[in-house]
PDB file of N, CA and C in Angstrom:
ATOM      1  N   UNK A   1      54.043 107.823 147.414  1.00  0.00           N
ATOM      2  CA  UNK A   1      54.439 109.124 146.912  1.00  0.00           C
ATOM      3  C   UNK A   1      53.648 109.399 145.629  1.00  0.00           C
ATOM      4  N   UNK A   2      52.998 110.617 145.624  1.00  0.00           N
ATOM      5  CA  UNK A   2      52.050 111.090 144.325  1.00  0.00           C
ATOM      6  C   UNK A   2      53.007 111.172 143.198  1.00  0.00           C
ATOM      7  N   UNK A   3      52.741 110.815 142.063  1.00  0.00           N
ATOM      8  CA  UNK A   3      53.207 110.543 140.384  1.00  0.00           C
ATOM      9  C   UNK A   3      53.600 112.008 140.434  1.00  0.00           C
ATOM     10  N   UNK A   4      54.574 112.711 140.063  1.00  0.00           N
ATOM     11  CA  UNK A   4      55.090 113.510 139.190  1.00  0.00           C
ATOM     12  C   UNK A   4      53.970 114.238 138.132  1.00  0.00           C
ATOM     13  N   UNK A   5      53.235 115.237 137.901  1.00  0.00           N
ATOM     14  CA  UNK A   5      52.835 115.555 136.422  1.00  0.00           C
ATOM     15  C   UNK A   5      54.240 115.195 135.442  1.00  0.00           C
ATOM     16  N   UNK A   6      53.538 115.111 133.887  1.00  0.00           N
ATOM     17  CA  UNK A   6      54.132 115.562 132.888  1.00  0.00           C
ATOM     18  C   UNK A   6      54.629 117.234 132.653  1.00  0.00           C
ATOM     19  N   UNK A   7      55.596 117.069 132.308  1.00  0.00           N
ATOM     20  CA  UNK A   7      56.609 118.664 132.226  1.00  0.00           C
ATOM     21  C   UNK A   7      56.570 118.510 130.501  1.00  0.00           C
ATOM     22  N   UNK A   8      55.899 119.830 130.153  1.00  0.00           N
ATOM     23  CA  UNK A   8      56.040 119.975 129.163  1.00  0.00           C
ATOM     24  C   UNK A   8      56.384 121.541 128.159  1.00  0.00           C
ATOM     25  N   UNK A   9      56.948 121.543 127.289  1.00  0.00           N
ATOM     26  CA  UNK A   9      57.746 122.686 127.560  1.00  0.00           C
ATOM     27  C   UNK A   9      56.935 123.715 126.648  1.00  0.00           C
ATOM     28  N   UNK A  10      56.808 125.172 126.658  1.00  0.00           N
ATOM     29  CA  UNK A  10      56.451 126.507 125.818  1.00  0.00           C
ATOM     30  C   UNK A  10      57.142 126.442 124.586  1.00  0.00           C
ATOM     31  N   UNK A  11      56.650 127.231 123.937  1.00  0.00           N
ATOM     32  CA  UNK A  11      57.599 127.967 122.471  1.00  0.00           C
ATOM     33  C   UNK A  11      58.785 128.846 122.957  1.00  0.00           C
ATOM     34  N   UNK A  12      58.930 129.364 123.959  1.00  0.00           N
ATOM     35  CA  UNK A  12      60.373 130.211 124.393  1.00  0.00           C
ATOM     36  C   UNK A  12      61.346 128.965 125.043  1.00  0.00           C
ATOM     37  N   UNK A  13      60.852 128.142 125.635  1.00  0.00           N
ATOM     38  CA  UNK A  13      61.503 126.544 126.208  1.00  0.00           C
ATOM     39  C   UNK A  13      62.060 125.890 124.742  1.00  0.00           C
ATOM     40  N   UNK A  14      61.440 125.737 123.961  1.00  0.00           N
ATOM     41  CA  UNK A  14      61.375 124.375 122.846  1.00  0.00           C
ATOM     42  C   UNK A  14      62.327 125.818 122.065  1.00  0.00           C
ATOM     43  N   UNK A  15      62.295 126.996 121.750  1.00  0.00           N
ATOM     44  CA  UNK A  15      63.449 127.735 120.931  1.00  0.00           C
ATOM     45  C   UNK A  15      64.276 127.607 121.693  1.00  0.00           C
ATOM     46  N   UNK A  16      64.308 127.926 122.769  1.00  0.00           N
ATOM     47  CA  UNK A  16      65.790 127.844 123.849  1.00  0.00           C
ATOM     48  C   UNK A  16      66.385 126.449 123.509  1.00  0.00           C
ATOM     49  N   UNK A  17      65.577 125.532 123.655  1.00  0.00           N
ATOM     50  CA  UNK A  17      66.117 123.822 123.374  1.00  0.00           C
ATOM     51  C   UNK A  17      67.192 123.727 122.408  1.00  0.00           C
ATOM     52  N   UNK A  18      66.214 124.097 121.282  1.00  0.00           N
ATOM     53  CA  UNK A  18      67.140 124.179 119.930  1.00  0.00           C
ATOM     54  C   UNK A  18      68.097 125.372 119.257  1.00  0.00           C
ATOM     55  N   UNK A  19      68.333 126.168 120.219  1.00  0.00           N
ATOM     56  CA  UNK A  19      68.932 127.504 120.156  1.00  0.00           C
ATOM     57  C   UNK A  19      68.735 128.460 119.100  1.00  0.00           C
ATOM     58  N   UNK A  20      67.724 129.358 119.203  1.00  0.00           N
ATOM     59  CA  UNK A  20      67.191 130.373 118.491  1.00  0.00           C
ATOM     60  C   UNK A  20      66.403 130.273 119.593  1.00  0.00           C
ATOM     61  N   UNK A  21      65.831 132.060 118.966  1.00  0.00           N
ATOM     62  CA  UNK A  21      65.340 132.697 119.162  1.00  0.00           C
ATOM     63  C   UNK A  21      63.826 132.795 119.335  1.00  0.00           C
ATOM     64  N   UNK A  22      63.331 132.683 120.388  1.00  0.00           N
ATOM     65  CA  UNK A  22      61.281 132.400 120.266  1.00  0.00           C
ATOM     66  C   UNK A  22      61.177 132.861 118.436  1.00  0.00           C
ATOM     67  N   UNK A  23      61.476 134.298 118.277  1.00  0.00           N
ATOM     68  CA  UNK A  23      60.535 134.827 116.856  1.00  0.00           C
ATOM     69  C   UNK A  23      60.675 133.841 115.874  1.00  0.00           C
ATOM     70  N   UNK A  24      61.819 133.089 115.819  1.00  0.00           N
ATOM     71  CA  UNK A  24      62.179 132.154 114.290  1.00  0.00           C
ATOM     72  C   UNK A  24      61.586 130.992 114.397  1.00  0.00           C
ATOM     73  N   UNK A  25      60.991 130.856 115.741  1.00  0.00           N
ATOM     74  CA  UNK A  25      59.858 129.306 115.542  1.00  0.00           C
ATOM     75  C   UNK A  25      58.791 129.768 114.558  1.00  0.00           C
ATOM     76  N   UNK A  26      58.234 130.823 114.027  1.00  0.00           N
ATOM     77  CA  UNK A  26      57.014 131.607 113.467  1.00  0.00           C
ATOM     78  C   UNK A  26      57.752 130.750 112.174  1.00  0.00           C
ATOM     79  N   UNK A  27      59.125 130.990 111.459  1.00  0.00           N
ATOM     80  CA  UNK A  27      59.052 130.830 110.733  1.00  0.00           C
ATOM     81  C   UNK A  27      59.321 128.655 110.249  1.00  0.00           C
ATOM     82  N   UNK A  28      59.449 128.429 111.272  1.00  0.00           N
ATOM     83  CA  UNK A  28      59.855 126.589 111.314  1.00  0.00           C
ATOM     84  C   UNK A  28      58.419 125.689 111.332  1.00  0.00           C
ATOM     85  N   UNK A  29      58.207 124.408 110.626  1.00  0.00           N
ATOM     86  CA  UNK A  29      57.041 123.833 110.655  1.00  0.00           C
ATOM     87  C   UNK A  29      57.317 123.040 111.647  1.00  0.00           C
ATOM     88  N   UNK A  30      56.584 123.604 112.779  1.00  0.00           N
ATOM     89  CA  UNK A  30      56.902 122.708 114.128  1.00  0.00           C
ATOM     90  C   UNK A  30      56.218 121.363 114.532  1.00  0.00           C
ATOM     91  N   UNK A  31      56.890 120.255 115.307  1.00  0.00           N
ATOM     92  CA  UNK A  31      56.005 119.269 115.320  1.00  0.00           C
ATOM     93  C   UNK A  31      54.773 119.631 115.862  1.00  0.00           C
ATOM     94  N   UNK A  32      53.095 118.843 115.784  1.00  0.00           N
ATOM     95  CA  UNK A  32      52.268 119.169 116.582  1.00  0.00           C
ATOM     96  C   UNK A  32      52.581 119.091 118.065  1.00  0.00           C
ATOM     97  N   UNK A  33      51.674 119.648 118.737  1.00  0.00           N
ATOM     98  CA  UNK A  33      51.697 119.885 120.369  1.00  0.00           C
ATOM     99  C   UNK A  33      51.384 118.647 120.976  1.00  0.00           C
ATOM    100  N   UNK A  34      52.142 118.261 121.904  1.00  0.00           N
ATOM    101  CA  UNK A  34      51.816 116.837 122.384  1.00  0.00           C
ATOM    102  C   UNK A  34      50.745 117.053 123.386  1.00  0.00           C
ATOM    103  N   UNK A  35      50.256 118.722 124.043  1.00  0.00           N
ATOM    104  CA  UNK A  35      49.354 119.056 125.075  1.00  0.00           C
ATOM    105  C   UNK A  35      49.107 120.552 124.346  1.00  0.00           C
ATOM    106  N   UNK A  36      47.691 120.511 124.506  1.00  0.00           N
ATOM    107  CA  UNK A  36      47.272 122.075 124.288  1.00  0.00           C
ATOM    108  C   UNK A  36      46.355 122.132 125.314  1.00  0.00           C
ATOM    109  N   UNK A  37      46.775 123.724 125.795  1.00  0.00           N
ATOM    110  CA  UNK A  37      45.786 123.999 127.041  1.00  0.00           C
ATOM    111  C   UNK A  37      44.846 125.122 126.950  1.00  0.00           C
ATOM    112  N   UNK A  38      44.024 125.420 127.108  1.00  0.00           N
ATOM    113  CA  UNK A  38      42.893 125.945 126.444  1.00  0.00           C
ATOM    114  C   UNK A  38      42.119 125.662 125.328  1.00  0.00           C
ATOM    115  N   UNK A  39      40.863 126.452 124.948  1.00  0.00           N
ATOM    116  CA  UNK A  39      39.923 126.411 124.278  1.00  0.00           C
ATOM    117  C   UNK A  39      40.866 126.081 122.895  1.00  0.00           C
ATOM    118  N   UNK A  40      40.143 125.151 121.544  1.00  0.00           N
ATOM    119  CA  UNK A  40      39.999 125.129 120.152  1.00  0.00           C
ATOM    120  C   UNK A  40      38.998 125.956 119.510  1.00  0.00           C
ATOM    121  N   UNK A  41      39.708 126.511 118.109  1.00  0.00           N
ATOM    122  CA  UNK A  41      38.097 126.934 117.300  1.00  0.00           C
ATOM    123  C   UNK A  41      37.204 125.748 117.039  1.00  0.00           C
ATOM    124  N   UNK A  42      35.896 125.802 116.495  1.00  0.00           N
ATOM    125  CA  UNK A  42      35.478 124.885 115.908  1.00  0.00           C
ATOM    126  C   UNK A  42      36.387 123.489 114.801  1.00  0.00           C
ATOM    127  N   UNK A  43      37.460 124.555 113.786  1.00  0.00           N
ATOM    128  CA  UNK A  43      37.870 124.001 112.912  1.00  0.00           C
ATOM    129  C   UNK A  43      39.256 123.511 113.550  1.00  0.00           C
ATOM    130  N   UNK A  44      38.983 123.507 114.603  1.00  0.00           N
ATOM    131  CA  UNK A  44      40.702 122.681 115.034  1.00  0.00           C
ATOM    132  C   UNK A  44      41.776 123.890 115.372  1.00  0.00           C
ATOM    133  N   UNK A  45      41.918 124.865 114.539  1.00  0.00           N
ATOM    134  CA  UNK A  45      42.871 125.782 115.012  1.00  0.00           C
ATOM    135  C   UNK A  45      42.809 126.293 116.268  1.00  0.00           C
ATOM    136  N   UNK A  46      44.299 126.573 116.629  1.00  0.00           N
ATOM    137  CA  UNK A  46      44.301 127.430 118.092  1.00  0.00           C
ATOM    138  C   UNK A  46      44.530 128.817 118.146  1.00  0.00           C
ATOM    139  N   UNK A  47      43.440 129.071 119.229  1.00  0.00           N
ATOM    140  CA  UNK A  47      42.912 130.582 119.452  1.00  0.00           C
ATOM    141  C   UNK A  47      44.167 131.390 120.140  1.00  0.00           C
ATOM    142  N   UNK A  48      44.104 132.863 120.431  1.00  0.00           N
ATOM    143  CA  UNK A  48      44.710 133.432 120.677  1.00  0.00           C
ATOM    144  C   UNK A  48      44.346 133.041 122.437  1.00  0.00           C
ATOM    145  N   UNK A  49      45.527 132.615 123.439  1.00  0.00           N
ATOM    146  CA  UNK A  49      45.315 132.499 124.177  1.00  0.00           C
ATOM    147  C   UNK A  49      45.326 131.058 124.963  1.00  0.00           C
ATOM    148  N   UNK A  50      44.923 130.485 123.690  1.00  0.00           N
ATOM    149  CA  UNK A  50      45.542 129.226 124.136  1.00  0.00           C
ATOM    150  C   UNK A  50      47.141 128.713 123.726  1.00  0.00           C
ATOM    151  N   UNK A  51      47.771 127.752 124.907  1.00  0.00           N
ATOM    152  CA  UNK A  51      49.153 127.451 124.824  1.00  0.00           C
ATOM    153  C   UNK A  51      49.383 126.096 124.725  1.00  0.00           C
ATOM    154  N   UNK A  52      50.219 125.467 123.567  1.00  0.00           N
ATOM    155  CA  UNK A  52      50.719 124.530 123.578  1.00  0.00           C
ATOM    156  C   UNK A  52      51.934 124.379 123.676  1.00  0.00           C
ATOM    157  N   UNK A  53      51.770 123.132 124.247  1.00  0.00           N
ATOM    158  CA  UNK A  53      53.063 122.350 124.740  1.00  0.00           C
ATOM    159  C   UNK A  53      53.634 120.971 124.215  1.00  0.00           C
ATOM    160  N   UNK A  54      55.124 120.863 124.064  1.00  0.00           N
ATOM    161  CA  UNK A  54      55.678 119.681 123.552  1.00  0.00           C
ATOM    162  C   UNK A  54      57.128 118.951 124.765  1.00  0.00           C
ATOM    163  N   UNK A  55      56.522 117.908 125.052  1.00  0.00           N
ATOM    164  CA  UNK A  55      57.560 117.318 125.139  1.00  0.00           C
ATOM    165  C   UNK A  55      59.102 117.455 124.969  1.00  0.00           C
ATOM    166  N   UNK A  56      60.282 117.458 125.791  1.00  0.00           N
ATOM    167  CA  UNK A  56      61.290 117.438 125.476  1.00  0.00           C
ATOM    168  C   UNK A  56      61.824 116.633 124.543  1.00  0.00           C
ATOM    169  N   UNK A  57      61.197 115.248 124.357  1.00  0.00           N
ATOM    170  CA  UNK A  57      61.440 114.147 123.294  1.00  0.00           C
ATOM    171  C   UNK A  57      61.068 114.925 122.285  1.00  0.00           C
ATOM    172  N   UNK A  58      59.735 114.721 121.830  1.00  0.00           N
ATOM    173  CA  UNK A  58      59.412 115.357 120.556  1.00  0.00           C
ATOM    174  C   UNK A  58      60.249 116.550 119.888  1.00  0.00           C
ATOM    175  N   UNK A  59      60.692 116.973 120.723  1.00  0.00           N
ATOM    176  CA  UNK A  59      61.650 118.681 120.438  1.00  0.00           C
ATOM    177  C   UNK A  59      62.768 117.913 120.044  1.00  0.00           C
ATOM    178  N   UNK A  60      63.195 117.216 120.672  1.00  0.00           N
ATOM    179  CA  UNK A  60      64.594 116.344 120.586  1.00  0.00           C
ATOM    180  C   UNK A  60      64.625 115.908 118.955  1.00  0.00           C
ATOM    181  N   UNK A  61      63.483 114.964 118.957  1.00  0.00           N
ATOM    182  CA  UNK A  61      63.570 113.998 118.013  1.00  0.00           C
ATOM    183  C   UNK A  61      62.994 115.292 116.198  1.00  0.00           C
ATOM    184  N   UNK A  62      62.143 115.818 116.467  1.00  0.00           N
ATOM    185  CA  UNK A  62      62.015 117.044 115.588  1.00  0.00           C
ATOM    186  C   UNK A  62      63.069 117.445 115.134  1.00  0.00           C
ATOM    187  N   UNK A  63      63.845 118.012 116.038  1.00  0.00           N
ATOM    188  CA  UNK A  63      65.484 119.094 115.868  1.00  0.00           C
ATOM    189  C   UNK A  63      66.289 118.029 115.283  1.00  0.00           C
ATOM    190  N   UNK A  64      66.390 116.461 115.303  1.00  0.00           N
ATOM    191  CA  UNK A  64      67.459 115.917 114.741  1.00  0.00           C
ATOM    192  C   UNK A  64      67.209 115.774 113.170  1.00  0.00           C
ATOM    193  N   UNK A  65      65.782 116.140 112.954  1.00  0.00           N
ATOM    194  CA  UNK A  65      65.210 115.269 112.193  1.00  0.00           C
ATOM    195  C   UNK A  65      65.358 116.099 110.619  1.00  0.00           C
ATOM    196  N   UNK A  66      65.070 117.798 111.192  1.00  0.00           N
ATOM    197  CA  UNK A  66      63.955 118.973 110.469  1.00  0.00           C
ATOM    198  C   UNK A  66      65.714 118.737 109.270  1.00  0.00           C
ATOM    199  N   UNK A  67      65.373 119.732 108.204  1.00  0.00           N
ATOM    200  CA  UNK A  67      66.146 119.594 106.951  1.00  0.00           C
ATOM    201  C   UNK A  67      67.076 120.787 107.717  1.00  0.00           C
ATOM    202  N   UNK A  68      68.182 121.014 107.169  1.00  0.00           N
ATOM    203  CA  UNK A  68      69.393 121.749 107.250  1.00  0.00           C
ATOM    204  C   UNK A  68      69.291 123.351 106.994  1.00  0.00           C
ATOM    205  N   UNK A  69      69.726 124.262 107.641  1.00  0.00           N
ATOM    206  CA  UNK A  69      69.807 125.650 107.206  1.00  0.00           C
ATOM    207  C   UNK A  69      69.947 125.542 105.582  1.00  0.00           C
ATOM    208  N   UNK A  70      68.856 126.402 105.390  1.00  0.00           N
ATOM    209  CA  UNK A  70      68.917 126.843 103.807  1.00  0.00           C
ATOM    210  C   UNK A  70      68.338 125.564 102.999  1.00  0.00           C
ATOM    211  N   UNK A  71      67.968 124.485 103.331  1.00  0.00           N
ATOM    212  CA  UNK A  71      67.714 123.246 102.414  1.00  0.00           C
ATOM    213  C   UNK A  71      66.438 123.610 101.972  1.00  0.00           C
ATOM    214  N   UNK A  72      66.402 123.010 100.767  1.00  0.00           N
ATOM    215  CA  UNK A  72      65.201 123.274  99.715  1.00  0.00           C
ATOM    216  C   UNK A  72      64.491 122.101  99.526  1.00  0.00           C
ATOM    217  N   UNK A  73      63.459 122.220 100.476  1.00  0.00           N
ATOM    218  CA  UNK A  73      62.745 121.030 100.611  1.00  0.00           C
ATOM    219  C   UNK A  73      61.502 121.192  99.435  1.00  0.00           C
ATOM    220  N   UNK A  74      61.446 122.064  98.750  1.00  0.00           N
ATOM    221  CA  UNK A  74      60.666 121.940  97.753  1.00  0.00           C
ATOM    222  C   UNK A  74      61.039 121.212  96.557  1.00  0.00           C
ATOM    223  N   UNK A  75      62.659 120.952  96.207  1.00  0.00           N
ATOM    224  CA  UNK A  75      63.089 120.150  95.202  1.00  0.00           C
ATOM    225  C   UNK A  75      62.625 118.809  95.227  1.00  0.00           C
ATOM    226  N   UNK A  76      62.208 117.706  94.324  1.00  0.00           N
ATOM    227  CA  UNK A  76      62.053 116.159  94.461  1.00  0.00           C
ATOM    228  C   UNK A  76      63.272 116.113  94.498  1.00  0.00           C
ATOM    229  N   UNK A  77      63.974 116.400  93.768  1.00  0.00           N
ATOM    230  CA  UNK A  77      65.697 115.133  93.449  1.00  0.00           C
ATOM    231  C   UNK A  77      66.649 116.447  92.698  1.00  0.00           C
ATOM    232  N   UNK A  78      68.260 115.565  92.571  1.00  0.00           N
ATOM    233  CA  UNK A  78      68.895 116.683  92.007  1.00  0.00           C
ATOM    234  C   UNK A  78      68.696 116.630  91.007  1.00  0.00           C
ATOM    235  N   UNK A  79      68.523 118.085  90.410  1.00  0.00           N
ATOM    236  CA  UNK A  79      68.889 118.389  89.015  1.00  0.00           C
ATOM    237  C   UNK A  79      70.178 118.987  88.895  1.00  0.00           C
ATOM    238  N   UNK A  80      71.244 117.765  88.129  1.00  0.00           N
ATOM    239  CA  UNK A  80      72.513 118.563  87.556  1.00  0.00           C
ATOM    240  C   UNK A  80      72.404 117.988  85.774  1.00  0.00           C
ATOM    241  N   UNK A  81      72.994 119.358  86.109  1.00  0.00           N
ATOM    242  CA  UNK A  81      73.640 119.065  84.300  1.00  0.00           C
ATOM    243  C   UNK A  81      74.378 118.322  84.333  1.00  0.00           C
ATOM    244  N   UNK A  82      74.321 116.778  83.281  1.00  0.00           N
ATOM    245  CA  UNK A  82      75.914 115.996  82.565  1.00  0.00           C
ATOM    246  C   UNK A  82      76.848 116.235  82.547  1.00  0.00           C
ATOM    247  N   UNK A  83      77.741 115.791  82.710  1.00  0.00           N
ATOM    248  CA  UNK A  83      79.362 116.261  83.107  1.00  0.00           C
ATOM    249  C   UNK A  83      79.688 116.164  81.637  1.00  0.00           C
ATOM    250  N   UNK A  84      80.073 117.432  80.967  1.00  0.00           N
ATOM    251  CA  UNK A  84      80.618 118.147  79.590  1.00  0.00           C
ATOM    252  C   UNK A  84      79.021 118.811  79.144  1.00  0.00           C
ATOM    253  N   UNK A  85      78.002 119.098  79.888  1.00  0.00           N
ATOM    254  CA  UNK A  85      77.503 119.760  79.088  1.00  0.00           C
ATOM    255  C   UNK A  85      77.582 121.119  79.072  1.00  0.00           C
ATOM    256  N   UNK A  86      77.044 122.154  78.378  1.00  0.00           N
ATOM    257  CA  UNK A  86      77.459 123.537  77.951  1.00  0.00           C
ATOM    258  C   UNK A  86      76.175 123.940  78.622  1.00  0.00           C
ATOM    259  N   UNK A  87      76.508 125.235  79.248  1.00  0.00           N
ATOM    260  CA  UNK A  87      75.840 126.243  79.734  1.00  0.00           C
ATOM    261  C   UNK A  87      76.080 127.668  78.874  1.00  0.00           C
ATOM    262  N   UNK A  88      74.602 127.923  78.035  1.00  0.00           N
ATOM    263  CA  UNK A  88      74.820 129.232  77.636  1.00  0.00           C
ATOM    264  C   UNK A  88      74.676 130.498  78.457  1.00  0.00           C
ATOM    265  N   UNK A  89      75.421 131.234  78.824  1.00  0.00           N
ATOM    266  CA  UNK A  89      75.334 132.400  79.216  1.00  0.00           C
ATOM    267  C   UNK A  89      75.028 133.667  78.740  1.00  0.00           C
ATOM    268  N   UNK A  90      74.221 134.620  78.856  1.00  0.00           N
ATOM    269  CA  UNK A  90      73.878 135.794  77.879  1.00  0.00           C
ATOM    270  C   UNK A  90      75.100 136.283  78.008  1.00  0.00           C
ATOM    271  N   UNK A  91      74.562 137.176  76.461  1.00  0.00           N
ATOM    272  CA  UNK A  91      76.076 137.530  76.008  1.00  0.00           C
ATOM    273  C   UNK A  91      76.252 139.280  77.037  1.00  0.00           C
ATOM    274  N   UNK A  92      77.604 139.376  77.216  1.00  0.00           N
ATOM    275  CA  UNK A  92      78.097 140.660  77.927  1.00  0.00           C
ATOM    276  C   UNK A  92      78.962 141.701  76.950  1.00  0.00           C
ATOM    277  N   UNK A  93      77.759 142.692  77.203  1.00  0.00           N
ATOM    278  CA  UNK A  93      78.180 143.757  75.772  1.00  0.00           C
ATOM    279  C   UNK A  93      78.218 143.072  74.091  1.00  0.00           C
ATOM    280  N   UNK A  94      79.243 143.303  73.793  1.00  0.00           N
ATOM    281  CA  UNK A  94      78.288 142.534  72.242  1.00  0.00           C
ATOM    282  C   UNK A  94      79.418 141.265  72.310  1.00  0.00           C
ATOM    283  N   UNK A  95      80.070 140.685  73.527  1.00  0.00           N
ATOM    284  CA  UNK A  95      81.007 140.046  73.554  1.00  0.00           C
ATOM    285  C   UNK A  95      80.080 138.475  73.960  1.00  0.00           C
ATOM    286  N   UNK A  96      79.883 137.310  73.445  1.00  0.00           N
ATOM    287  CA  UNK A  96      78.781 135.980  73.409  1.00  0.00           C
ATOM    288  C   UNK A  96      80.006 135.152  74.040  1.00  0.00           C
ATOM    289  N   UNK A  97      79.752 134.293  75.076  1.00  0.00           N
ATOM    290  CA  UNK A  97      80.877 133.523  75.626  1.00  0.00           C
ATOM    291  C   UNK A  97      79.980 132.112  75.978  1.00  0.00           C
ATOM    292  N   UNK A  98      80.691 130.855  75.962  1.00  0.00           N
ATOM    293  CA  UNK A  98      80.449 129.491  76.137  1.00  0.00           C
ATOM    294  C   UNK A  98      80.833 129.439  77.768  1.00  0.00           C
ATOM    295  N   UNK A  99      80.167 128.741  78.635  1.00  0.00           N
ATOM    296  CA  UNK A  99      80.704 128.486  79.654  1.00  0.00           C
ATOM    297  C   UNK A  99      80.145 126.853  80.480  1.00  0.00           C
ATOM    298  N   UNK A 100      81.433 125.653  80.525  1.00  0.00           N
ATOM    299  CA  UNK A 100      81.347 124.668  80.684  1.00  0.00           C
ATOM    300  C   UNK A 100      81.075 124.511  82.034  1.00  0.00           C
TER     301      UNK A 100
END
């Protein structure tokens, strides 16, 4: 019996996977393509027209992986203020207030 191809899935497949919407993959740093089909530019990027494809694993293992709605992956570490320190707040009307 002939081998099976590899099944590998679109950008409307791999959003469906992880539930959203195709448009909001534009905005997610997606894993690379485990298969691209068609032509490359010279510099590696892909042309209009060509389609890549990922694995159900990779989608899997990506989606468990990627940071949380809203997470700020630009921070190194937390910054909190010391527990008792003072936060100045501008003052409201000519009224100046402390707030812990």
């Amino acid at each position: 019996m002939p081998e099976r191809p590899a099944v590998y899935l679109s950008r409307v497949e791999f959003a469906e996977r992880i539930g959203v919407q195709p448009g909001a993959l534009s905005r997610y740093k997606l894993p690379p393509p485990d298969v691209v089909v068609g032509p490359l530019n010279d510099d590696g990027t892909i042309p209009r027209g060509t389609v890549r494809g990922w694995l159900p694993a990779t989608i899997d293992e990506w989606n468990a992986n990627r940071p949380g709605r809203g997470a700020r992956t630009d921070l190194k570490g937390p910054r909190r203020r010391p527990v008792g320190a003072v936060r100045r707040v501008p003052p409201v009307g000519d009224a100046g207030r402390m707030v812990r």
